[in-house]
C-alpha atoms as a PDB file:
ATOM      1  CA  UNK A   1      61.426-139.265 -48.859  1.00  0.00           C
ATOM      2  CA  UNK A   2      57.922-139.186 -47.543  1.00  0.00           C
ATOM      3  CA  UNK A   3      55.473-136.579 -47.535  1.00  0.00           C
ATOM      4  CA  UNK A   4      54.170-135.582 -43.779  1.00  0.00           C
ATOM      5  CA  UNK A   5      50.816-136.644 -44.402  1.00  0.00           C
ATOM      6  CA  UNK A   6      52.167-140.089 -45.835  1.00  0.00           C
ATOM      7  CA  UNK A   7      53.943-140.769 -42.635  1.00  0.00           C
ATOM      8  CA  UNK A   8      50.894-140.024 -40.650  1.00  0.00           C
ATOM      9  CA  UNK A   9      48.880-142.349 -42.480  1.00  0.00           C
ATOM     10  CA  UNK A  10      51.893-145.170 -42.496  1.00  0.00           C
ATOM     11  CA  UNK A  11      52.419-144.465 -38.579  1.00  0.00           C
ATOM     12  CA  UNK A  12      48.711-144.883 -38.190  1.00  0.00           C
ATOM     13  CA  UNK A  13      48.574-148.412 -39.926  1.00  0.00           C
ATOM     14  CA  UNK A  14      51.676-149.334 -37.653  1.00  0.00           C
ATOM     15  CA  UNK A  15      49.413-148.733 -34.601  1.00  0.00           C
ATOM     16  CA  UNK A  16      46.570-150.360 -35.675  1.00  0.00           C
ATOM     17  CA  UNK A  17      48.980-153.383 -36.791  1.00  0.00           C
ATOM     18  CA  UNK A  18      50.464-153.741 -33.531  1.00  0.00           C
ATOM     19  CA  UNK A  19      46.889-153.157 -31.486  1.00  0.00           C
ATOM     20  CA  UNK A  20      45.756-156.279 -33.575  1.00  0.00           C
ATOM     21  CA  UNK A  21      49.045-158.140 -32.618  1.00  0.00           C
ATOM     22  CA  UNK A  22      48.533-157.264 -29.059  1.00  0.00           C
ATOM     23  CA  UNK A  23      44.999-158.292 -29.468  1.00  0.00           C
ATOM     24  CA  UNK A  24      45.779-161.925 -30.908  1.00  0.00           C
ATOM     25  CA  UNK A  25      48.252-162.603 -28.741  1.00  0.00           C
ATOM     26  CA  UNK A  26      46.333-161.720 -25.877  1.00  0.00           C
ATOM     27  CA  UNK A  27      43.538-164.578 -27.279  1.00  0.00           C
ATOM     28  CA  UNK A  28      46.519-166.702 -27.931  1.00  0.00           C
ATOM     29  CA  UNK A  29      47.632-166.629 -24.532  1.00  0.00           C
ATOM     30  CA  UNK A  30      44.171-167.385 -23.042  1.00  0.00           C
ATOM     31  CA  UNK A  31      43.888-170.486 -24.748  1.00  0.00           C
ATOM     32  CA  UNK A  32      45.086-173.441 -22.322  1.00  0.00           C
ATOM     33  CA  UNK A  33      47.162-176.737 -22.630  1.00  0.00           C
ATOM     34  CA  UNK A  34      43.571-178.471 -21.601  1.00  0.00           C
ATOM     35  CA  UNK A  35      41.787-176.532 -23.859  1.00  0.00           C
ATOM     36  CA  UNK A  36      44.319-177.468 -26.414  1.00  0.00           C
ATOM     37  CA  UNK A  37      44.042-181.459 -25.374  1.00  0.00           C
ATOM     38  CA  UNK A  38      40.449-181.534 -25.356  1.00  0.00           C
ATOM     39  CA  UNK A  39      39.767-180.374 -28.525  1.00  0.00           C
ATOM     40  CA  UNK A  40      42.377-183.157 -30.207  1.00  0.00           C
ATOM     41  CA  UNK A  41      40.868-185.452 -28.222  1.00  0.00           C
ATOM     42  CA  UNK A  42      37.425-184.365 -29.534  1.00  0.00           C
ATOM     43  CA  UNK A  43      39.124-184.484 -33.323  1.00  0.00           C
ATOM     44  CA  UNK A  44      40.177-188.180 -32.954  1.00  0.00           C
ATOM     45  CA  UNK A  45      43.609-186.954 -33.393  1.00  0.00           C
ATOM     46  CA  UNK A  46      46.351-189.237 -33.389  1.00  0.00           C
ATOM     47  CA  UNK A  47      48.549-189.255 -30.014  1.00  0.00           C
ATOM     48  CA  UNK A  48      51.568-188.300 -32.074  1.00  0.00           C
ATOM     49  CA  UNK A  49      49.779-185.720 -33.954  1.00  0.00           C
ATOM     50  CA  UNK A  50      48.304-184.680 -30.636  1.00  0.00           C
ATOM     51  CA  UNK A  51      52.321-184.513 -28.892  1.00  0.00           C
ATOM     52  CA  UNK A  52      53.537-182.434 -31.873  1.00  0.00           C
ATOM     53  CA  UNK A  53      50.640-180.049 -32.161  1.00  0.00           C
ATOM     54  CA  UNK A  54      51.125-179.456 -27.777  1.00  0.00           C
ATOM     55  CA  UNK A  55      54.824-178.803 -28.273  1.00  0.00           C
ATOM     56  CA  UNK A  56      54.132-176.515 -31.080  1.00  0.00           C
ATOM     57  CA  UNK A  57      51.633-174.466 -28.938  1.00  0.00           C
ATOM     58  CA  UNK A  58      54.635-174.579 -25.815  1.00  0.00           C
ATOM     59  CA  UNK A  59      56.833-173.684 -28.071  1.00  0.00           C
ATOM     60  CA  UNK A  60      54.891-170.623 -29.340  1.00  0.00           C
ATOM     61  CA  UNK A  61      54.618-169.366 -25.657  1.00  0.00           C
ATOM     62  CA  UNK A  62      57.956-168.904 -24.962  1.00  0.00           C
ATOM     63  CA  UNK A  63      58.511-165.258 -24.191  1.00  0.00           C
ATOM     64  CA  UNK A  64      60.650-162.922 -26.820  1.00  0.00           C
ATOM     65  CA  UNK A  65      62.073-160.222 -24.968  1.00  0.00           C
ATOM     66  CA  UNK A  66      63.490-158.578 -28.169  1.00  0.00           C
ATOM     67  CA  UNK A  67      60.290-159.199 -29.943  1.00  0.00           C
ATOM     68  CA  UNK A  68      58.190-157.858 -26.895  1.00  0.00           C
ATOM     69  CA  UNK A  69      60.465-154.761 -26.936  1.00  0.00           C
ATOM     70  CA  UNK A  70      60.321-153.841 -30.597  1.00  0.00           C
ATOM     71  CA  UNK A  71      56.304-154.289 -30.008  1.00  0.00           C
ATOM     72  CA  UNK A  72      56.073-152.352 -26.966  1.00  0.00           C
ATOM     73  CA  UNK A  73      58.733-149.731 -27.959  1.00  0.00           C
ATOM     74  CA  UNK A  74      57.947-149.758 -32.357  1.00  0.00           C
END
């Protein structure tokens, strides 16, 4: 199907995708709720704007196990 050198170079790209995944999650995770409120309070963002935007963020914290595994494992 593939040549060897084509899955090097494909297997390659897959690392480097999931190193940048790792990496943006890790910055992901390092941003706080407060850091999260005070810069929609800086905005002027409405207070329902504000509630869906915080949910959103909770929401996107919530550990994957199946996700993390297929990540971890490729």
């Amino acid at each position: 199907m593939f040549s060897e050198d084509k899955r090097i170079v494909l297997k390659n790209k897959l690392v480097h995708q999931k190193k940048n995944l790792l990496n943006l999650q890790s910055e992901y995770s390092n941003i706080s709720q407060k850091s999260i409120e005070e810069k929609l309070i800086e905005i002027n963002c409405p207070v329902n704007q504000k509630t869906i935007v915080q949910e959103i963020f909770l929401a996107a914290k919530v550990n994957n196990s199946k996700v993390d595994d297929i990540l971890m494992n490729g």
